[in-house]
N, C-alpha and C. Protein backbone atom coordinates (compact mmCIF):
# COMPACT_ATOMS: atom_id res chain seq x y z
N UNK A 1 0.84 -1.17 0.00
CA UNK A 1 0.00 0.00 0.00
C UNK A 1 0.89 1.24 0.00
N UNK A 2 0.45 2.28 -0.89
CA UNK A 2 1.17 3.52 -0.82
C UNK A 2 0.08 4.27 -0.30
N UNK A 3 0.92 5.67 0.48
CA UNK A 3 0.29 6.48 1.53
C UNK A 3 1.33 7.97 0.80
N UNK A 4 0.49 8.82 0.40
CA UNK A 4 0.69 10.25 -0.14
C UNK A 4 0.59 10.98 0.98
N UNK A 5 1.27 11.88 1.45
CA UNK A 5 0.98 12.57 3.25
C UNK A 5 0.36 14.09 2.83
N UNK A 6 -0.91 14.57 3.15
CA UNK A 6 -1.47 15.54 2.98
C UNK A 6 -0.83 17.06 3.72
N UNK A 7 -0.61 17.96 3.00
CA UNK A 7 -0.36 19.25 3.49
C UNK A 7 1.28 19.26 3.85
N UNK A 8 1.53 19.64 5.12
CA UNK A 8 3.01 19.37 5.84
C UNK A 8 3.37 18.22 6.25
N UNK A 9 2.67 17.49 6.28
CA UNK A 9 2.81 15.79 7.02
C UNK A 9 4.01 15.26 6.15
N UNK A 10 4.49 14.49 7.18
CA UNK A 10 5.43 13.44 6.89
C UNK A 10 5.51 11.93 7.37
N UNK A 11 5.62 10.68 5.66
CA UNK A 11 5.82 9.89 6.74
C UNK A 11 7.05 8.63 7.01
N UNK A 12 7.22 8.48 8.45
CA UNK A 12 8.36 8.27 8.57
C UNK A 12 8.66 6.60 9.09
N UNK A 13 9.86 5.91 9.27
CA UNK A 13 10.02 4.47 9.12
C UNK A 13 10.58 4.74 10.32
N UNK A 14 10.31 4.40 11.10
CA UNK A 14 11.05 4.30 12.49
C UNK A 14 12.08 3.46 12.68
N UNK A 15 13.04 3.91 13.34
CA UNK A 15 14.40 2.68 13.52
C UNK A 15 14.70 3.07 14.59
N UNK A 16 14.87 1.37 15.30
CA UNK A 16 15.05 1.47 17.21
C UNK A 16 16.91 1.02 17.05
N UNK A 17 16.96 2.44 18.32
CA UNK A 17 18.34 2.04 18.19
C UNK A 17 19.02 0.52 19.05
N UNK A 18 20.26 0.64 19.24
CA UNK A 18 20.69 -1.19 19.54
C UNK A 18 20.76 -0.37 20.88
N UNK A 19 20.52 -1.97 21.75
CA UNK A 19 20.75 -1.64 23.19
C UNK A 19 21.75 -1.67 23.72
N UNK A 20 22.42 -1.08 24.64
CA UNK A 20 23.69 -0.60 25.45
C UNK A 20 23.69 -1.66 26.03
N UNK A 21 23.03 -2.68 26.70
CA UNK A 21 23.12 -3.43 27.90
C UNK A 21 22.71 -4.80 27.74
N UNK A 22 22.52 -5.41 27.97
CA UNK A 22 22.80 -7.06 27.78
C UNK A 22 20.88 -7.26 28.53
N UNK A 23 20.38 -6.57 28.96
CA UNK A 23 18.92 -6.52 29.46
C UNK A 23 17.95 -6.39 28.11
N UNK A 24 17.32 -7.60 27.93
CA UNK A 24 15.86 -7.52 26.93
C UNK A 24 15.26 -7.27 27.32
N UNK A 25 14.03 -5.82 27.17
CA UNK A 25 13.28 -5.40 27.58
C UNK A 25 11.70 -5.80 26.35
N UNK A 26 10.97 -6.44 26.95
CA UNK A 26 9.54 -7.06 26.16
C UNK A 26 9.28 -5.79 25.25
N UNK A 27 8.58 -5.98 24.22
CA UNK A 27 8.26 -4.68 22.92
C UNK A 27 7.38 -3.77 24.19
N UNK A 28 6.82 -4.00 24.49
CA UNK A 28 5.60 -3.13 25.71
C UNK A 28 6.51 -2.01 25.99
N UNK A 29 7.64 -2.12 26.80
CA UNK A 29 8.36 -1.63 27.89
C UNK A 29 9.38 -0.49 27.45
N UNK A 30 10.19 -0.74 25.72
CA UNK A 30 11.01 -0.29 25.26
C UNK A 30 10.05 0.89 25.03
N UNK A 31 11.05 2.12 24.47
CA UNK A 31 10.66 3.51 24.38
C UNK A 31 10.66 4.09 22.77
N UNK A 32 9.81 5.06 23.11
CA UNK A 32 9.35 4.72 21.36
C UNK A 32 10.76 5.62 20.40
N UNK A 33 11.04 5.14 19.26
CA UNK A 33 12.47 5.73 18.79
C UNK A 33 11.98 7.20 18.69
N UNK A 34 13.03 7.94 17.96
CA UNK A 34 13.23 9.11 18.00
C UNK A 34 14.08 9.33 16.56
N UNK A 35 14.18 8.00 15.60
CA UNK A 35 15.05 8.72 14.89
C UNK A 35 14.23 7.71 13.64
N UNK A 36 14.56 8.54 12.10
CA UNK A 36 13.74 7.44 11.35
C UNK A 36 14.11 8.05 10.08
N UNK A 37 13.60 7.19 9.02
CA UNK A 37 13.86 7.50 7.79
C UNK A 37 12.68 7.88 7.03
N UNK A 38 12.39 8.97 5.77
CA UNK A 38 11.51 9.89 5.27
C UNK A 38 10.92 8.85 4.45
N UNK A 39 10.17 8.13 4.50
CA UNK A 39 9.59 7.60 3.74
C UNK A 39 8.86 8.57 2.79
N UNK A 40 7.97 9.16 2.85
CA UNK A 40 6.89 10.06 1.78
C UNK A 40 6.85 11.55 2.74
N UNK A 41 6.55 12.61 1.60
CA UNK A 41 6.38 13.79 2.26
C UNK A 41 5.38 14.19 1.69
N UNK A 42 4.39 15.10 2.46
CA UNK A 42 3.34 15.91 1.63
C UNK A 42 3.78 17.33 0.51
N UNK A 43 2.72 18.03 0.07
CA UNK A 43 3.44 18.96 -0.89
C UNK A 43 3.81 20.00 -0.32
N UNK A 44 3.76 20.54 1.24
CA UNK A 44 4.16 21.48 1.29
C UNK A 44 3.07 22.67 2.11
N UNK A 45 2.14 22.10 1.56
CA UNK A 45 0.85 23.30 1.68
C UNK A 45 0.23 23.65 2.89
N UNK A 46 0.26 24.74 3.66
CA UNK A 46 -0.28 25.22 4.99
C UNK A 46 -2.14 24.61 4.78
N UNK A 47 -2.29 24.93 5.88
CA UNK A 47 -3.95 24.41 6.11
C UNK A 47 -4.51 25.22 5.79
N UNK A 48 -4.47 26.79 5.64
CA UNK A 48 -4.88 27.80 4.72
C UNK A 48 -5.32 27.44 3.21
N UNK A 49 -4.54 26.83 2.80
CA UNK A 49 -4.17 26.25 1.52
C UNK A 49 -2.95 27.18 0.94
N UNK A 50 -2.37 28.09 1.79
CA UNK A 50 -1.17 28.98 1.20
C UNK A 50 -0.06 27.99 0.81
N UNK A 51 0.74 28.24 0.05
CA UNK A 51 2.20 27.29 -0.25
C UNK A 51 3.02 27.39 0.86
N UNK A 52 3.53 26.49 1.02
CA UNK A 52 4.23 26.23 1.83
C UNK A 52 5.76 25.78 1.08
N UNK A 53 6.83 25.32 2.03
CA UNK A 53 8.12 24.26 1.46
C UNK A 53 8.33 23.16 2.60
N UNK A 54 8.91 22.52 2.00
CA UNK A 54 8.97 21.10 2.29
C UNK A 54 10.38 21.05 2.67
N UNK A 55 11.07 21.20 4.10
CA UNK A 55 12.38 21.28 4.35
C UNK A 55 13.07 19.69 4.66
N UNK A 56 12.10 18.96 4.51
CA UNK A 56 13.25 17.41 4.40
C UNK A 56 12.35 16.66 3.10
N UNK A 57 13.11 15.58 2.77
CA UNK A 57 12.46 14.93 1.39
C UNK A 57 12.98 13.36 1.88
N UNK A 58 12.19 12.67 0.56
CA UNK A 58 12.44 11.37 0.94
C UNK A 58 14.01 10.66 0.60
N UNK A 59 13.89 10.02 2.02
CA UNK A 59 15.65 9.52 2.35
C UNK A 59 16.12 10.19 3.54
N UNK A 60 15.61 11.01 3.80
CA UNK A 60 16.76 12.17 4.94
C UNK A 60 16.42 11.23 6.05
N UNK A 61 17.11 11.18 6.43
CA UNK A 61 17.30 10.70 8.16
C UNK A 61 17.31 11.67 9.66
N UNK A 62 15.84 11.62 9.93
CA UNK A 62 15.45 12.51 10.83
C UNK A 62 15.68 12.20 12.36
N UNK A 63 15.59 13.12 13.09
CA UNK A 63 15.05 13.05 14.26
C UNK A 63 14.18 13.98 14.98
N UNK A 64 13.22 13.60 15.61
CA UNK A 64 11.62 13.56 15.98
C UNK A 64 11.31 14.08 17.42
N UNK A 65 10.55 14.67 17.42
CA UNK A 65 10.11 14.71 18.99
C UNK A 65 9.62 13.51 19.63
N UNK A 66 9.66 13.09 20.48
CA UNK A 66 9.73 11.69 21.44
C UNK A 66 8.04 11.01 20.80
N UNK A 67 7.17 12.07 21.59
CA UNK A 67 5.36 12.03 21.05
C UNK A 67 5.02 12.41 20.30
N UNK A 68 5.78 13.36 19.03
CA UNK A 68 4.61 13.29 18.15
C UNK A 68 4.04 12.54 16.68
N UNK A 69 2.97 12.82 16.23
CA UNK A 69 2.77 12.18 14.94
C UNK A 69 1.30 10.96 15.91
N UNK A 70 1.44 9.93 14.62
CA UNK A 70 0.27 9.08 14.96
C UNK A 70 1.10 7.59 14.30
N UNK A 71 0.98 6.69 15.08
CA UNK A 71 1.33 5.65 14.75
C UNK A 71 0.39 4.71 13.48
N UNK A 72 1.07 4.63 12.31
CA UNK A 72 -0.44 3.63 11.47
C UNK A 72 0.89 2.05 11.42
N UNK A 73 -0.02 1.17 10.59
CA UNK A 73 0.84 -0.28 10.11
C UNK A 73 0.42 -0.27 8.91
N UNK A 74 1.24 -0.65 8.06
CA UNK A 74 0.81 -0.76 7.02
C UNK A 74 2.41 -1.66 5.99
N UNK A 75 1.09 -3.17 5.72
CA UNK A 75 1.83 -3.57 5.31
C UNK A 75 2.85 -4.55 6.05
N UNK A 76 2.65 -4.99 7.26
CA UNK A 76 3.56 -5.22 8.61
C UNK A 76 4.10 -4.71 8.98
N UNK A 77 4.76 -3.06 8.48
CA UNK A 77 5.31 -2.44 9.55
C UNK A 77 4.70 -1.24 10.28
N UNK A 78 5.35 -0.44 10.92
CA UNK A 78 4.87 0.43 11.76
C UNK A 78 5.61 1.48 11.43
N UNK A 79 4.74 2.81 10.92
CA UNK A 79 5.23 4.24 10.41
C UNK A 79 4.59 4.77 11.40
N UNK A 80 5.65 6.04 11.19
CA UNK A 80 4.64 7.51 11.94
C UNK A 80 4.56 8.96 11.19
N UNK A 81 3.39 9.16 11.62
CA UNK A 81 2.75 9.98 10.45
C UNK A 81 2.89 11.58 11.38
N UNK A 82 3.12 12.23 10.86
CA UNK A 82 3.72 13.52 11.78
C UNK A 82 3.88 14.95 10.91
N UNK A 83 3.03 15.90 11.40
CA UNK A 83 3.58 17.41 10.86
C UNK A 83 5.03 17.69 10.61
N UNK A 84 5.49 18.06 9.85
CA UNK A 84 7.06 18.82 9.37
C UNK A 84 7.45 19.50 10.79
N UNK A 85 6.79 20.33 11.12
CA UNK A 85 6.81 20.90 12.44
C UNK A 85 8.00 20.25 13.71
N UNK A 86 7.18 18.89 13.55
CA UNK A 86 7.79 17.67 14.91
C UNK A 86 9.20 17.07 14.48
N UNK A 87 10.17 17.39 13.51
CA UNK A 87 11.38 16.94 12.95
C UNK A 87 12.25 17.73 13.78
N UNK A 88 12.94 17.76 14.32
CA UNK A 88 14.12 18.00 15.10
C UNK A 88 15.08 18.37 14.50
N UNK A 89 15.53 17.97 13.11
CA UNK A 89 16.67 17.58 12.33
C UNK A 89 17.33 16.67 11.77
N UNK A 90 17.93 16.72 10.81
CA UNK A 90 17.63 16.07 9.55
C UNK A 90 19.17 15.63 9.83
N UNK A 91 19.50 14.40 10.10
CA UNK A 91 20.67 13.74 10.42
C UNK A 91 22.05 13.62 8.98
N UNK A 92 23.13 13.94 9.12
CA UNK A 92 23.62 14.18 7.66
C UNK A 92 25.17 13.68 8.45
N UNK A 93 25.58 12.70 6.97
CA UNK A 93 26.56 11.52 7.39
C UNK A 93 28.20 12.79 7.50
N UNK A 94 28.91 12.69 8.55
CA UNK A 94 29.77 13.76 8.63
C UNK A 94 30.92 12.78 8.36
């Protein structure tokens, strides 16, 4: 299934980072990531309908505010769907 993200939305592939410690913690318990890859972006457009820009694109490697966005599945995995707004910054290989 493909998913087009309306207005500023973005959506993103979540990736959990590796654990520090030799402790398995059950899926319940672990904390939700913070960092992910751009799967699809919307066009840009404020809720006005004014133009807007689109400051990350697909591929960039973000990071997120802890809560925001909306969790969907699709397909067996698990995206999050999130305003442009909630990106933190756009991770770039140094």
């Amino acid at each position: 299934m493909k998913v087009k993200p309306l207005f500023d939305r973005v959506l993103i592939l979540p990736e959990q980072s590796n654990p520090t410690s030799g402790i398995i913690l059950p899926d319940t318990a672990k904390e939700r990531p913070q960092f992910g890859k751009v799967i699809a972006v919307g066009d840009g457009e404020n809720f006005d309908y004014s133009a807007g820009k689109m400051k990350v694109k697909i591929g960039d490697k973000v990071l997120f505010n802890k809560y925001a966005g909306a969790e969907i599945k699709l397909d067996e995995k698990t995206y999050i769907i999130m305003r442009q707004i909630d990106i933190i910054g756009v991770v770039e290989n140094v």
